[in-house]
PDB file of N, CA and C in Angstrom:
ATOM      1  N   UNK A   1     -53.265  41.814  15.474  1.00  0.00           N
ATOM      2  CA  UNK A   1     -54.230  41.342  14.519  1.00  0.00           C
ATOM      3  C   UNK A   1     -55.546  41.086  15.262  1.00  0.00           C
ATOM      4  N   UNK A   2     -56.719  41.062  14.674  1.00  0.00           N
ATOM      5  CA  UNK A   2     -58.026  40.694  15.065  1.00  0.00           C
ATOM      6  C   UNK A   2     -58.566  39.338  14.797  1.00  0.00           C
ATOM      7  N   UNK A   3     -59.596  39.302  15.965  1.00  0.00           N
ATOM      8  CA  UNK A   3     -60.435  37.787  15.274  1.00  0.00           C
ATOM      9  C   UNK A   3     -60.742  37.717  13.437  1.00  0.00           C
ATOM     10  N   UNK A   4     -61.258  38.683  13.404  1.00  0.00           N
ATOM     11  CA  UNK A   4     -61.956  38.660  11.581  1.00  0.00           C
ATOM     12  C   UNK A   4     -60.713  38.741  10.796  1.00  0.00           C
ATOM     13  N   UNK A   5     -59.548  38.991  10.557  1.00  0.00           N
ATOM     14  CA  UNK A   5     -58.664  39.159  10.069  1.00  0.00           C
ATOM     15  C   UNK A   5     -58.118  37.241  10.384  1.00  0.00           C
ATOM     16  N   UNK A   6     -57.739  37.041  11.418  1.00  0.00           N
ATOM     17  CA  UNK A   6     -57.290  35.596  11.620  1.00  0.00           C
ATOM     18  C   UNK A   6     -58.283  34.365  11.693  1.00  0.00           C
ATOM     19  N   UNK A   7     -59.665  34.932  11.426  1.00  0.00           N
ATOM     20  CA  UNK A   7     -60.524  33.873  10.693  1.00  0.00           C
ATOM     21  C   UNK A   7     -60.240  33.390   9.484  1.00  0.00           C
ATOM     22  N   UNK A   8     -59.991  33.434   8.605  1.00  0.00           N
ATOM     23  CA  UNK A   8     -59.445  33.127   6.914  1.00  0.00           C
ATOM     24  C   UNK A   8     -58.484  32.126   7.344  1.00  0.00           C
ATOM     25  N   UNK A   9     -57.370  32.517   8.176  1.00  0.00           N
ATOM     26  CA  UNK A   9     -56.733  31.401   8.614  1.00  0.00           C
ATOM     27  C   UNK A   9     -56.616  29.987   9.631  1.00  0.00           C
ATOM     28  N   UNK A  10     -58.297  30.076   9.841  1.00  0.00           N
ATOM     29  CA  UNK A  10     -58.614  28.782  11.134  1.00  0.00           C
ATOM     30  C   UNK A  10     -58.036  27.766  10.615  1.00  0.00           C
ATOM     31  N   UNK A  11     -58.073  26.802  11.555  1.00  0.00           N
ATOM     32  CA  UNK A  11     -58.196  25.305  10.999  1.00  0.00           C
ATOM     33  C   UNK A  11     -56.927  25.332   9.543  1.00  0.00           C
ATOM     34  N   UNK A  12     -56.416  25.690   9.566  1.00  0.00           N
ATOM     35  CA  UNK A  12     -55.241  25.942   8.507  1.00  0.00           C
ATOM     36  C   UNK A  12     -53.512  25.871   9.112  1.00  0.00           C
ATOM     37  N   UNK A  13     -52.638  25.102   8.483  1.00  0.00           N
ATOM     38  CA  UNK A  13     -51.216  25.042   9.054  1.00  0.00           C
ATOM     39  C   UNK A  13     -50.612  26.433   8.540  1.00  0.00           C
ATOM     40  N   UNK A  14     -50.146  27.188   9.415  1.00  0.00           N
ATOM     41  CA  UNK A  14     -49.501  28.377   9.129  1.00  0.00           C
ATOM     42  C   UNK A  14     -48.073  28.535   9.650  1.00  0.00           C
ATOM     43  N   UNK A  15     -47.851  29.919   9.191  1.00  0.00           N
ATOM     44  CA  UNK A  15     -46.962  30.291   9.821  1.00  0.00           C
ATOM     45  C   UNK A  15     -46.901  31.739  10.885  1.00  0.00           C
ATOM     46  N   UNK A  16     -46.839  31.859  11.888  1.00  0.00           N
ATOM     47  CA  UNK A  16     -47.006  33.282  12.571  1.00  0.00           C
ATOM     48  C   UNK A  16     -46.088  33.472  13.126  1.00  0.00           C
ATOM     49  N   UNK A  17     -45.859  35.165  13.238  1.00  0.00           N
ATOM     50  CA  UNK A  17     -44.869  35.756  13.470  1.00  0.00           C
ATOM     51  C   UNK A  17     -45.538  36.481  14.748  1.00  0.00           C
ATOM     52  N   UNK A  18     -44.818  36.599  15.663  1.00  0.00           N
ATOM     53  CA  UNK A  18     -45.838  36.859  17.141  1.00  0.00           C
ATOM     54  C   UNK A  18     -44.651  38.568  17.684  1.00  0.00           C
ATOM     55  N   UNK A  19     -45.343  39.145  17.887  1.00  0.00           N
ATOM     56  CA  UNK A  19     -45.018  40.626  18.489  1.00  0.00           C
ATOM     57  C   UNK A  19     -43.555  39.894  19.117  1.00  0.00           C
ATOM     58  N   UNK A  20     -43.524  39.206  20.065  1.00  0.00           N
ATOM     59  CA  UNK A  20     -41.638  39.163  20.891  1.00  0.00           C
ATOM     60  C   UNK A  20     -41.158  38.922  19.570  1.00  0.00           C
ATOM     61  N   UNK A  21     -40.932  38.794  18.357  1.00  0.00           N
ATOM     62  CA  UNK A  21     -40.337  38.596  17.138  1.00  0.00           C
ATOM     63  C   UNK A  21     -39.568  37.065  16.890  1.00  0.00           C
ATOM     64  N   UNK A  22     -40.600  36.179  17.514  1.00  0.00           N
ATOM     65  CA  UNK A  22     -40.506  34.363  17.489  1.00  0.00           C
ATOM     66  C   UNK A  22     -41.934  34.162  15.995  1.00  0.00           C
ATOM     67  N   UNK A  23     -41.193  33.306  15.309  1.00  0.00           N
ATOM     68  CA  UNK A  23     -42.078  32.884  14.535  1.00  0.00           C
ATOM     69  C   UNK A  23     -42.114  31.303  14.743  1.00  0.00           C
ATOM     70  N   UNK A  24     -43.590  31.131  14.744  1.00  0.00           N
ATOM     71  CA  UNK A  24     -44.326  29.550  15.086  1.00  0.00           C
ATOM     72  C   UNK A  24     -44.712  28.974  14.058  1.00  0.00           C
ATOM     73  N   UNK A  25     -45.121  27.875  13.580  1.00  0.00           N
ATOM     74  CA  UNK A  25     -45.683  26.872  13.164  1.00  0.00           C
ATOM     75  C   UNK A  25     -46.558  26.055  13.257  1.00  0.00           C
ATOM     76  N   UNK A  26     -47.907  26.180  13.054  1.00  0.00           N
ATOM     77  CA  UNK A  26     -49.088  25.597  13.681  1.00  0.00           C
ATOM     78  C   UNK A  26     -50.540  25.662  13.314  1.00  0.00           C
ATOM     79  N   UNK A  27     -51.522  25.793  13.722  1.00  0.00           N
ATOM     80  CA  UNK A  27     -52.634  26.325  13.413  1.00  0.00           C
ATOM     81  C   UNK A  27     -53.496  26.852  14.806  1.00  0.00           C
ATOM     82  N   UNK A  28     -54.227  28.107  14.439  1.00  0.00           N
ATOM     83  CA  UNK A  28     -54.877  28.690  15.159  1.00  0.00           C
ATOM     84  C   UNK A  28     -56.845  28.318  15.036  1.00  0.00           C
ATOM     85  N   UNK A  29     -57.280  28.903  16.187  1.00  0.00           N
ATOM     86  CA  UNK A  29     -58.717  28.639  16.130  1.00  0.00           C
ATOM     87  C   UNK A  29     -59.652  29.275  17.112  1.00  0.00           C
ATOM     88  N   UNK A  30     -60.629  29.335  17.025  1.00  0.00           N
ATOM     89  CA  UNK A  30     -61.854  30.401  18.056  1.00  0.00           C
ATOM     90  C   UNK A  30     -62.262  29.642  18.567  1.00  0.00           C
ATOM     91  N   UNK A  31     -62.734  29.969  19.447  1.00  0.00           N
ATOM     92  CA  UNK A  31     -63.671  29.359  20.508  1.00  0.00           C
ATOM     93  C   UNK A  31     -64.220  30.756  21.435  1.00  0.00           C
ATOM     94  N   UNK A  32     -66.039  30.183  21.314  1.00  0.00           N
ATOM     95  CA  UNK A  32     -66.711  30.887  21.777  1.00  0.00           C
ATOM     96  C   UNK A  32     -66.842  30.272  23.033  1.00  0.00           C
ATOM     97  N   UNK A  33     -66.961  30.695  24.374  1.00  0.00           N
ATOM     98  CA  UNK A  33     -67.611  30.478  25.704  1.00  0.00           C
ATOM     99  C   UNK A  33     -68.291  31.017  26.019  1.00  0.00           C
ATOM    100  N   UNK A  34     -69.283  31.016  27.460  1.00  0.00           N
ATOM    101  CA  UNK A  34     -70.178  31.916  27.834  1.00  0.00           C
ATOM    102  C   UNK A  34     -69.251  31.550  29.140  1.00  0.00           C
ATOM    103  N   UNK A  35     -69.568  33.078  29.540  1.00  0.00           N
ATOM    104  CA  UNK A  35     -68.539  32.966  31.376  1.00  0.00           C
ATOM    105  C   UNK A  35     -69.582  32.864  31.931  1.00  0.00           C
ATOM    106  N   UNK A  36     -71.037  33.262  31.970  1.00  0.00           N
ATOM    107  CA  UNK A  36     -71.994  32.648  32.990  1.00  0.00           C
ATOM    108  C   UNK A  36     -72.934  32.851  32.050  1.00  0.00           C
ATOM    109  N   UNK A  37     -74.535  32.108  32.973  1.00  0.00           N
ATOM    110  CA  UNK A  37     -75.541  31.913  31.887  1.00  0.00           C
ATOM    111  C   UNK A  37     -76.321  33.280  31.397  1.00  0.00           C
ATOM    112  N   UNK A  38     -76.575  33.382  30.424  1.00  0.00           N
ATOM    113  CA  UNK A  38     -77.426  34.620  29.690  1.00  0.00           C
ATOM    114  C   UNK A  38     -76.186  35.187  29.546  1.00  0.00           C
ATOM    115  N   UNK A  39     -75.116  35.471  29.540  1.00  0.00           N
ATOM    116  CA  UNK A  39     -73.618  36.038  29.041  1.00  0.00           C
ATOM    117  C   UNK A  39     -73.721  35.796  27.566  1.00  0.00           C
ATOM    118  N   UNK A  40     -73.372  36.763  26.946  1.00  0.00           N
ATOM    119  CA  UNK A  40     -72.981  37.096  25.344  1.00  0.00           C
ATOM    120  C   UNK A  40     -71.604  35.965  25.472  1.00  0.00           C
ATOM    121  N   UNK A  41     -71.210  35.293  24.714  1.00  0.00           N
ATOM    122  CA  UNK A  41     -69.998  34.022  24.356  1.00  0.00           C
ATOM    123  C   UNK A  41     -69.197  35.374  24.243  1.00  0.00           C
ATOM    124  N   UNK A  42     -68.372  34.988  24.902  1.00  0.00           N
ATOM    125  CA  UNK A  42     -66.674  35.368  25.009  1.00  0.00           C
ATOM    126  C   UNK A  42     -65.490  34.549  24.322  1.00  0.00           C
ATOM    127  N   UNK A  43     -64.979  35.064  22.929  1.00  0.00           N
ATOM    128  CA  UNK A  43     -64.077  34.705  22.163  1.00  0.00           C
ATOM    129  C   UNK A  43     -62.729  34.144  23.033  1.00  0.00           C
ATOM    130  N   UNK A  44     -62.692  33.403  22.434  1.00  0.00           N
ATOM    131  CA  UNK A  44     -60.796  32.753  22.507  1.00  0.00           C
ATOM    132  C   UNK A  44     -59.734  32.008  21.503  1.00  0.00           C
ATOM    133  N   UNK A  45     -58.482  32.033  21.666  1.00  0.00           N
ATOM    134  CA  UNK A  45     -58.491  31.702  20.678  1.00  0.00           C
ATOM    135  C   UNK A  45     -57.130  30.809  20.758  1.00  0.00           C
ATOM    136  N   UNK A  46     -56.550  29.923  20.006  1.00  0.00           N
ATOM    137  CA  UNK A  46     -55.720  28.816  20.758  1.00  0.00           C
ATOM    138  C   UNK A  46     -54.931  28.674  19.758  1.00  0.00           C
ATOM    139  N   UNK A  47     -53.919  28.148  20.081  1.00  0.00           N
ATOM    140  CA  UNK A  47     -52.754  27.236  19.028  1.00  0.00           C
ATOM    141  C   UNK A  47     -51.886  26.076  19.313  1.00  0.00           C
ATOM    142  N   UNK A  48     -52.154  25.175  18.249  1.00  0.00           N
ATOM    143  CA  UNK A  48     -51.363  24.402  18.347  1.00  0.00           C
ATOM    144  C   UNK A  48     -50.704  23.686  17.533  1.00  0.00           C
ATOM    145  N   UNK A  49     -49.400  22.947  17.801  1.00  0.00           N
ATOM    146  CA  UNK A  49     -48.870  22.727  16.781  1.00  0.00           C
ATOM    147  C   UNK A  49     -49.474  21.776  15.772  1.00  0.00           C
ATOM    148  N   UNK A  50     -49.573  21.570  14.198  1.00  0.00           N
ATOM    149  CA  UNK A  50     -50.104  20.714  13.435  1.00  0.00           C
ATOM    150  C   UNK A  50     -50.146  19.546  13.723  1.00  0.00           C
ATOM    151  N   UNK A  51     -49.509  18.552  14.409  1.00  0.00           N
ATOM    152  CA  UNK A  51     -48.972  17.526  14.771  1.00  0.00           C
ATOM    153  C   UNK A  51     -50.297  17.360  16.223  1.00  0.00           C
ATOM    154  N   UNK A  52     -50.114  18.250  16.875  1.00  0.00           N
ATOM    155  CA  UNK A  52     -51.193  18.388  18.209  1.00  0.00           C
ATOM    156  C   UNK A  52     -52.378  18.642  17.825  1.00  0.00           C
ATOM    157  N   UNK A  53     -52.752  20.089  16.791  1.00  0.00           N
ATOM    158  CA  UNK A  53     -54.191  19.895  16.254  1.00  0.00           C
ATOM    159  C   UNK A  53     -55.071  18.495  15.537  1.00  0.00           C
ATOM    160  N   UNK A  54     -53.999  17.657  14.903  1.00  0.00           N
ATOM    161  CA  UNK A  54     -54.399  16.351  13.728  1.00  0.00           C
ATOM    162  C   UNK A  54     -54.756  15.576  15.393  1.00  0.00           C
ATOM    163  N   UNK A  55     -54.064  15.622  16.720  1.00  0.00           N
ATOM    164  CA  UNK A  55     -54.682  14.321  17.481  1.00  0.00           C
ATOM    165  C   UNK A  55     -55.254  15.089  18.078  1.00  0.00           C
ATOM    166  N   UNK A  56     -55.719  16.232  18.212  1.00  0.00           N
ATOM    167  CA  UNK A  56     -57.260  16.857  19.256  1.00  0.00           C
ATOM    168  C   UNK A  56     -57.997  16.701  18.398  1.00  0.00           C
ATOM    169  N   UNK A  57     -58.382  16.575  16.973  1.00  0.00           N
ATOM    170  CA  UNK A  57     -59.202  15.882  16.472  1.00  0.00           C
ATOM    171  C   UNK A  57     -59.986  14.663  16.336  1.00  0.00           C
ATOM    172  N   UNK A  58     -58.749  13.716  17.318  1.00  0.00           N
ATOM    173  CA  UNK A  58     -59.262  12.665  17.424  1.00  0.00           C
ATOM    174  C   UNK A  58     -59.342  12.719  18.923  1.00  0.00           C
ATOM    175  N   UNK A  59     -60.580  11.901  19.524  1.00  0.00           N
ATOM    176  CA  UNK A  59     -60.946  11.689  21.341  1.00  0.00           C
ATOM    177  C   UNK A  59     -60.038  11.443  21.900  1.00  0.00           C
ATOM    178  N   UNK A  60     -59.722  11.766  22.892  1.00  0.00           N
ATOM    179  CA  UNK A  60     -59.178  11.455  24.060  1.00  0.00           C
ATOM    180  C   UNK A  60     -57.898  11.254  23.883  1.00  0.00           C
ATOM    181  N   UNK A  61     -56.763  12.135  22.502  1.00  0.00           N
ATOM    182  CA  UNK A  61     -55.938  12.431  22.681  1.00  0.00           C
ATOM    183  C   UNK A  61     -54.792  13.541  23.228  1.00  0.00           C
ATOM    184  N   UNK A  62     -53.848  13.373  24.421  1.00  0.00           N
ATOM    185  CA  UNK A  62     -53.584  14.337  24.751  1.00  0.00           C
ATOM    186  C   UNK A  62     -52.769  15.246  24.023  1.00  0.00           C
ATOM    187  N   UNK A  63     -53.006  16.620  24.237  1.00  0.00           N
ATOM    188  CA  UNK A  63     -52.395  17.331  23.460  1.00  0.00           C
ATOM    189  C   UNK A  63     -52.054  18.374  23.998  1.00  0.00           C
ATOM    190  N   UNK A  64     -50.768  19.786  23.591  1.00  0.00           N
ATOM    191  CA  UNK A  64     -50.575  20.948  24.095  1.00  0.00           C
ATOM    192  C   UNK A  64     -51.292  21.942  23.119  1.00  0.00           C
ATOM    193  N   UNK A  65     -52.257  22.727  23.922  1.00  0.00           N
ATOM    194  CA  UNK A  65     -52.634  23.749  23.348  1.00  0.00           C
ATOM    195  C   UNK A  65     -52.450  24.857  24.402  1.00  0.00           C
ATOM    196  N   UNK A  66     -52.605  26.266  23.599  1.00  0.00           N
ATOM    197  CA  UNK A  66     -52.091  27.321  23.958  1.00  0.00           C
ATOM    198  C   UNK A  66     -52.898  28.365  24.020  1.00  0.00           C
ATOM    199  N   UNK A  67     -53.446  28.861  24.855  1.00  0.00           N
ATOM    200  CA  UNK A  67     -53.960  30.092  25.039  1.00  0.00           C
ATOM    201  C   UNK A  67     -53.958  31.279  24.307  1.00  0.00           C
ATOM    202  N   UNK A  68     -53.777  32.089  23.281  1.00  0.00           N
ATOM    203  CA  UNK A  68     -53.526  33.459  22.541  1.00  0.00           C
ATOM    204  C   UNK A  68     -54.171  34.582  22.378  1.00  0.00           C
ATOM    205  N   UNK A  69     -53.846  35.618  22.366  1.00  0.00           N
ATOM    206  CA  UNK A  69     -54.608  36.570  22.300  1.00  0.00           C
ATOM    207  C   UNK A  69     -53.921  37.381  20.851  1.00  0.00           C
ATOM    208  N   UNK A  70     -55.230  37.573  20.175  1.00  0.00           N
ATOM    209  CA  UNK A  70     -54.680  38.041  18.697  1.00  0.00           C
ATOM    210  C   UNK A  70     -54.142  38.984  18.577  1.00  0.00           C
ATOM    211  N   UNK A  71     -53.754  39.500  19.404  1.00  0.00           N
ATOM    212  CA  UNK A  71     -52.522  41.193  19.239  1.00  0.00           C
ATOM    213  C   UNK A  71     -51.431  40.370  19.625  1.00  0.00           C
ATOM    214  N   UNK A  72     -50.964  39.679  20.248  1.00  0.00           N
ATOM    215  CA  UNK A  72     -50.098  38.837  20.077  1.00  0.00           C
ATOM    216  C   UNK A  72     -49.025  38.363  18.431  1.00  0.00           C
ATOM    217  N   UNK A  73     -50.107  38.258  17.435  1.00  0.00           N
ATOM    218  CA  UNK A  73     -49.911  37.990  15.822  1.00  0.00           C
ATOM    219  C   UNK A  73     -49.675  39.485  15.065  1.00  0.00           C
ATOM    220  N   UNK A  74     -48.172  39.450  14.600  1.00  0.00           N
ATOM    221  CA  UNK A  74     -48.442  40.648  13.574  1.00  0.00           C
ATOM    222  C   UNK A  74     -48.998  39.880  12.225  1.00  0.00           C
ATOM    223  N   UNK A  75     -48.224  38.824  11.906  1.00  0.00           N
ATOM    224  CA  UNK A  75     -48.108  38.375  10.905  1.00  0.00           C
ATOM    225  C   UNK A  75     -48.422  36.990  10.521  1.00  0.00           C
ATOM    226  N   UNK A  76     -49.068  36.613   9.621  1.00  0.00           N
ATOM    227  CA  UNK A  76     -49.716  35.128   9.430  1.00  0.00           C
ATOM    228  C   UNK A  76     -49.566  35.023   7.679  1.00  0.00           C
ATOM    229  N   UNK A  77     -48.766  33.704   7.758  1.00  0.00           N
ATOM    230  CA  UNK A  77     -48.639  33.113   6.236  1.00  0.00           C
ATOM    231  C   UNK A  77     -49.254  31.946   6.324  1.00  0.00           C
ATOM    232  N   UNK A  78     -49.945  31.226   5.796  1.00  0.00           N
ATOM    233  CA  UNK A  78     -50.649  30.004   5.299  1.00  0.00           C
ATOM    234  C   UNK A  78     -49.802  29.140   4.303  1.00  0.00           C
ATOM    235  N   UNK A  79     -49.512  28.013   5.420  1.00  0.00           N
ATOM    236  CA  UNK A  79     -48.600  26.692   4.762  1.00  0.00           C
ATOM    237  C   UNK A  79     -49.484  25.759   3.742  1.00  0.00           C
ATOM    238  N   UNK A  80     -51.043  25.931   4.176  1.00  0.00           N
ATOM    239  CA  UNK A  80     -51.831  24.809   3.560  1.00  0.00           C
ATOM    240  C   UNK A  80     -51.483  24.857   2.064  1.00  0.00           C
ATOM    241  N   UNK A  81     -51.653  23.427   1.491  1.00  0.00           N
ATOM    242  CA  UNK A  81     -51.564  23.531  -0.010  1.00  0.00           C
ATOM    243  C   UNK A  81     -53.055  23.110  -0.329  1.00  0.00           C
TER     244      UNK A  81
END
């Protein structure tokens, strides 16, 4: 899957089904960086579980987040109501 395709689902509790054929529970999200200065921002993109996203919302709570790369995702269902 692509960034523009798994934008619709930011910030949203889902469900994904990941290429090794494990399905997760969580929410995904972008993040732009610059790797050095005058550098075009370099996409990334993270997950974590709902429970971990609700306290990285709040300061200085610790949390596990996850590194991803969107070919990683075949498949994404949206839990939000």
């Amino acid at each position: 899957m692509d960034f523009a395709h798994l934008r619709q689902y930011a910030h949203q509790h889902c469900r994904f089904k990941l290429r090794s054929g494990k399905e997760v529970f969580g929410v995904v999200w972008e993040v732009e960086t610059s790797e050095a200065a005058g550098a075009d921002g370099v996409k990334r993109l993270f997950f974590a579980s709902v429970r971990d996203y609700e306290r990285l919302q709040r300061v200085g709570a610790p949390v596990q987040v996850i590194a991803m790369q969107p070919e990683e995702i075949v498949a994404v269902e949206s839990l939000a109501s």
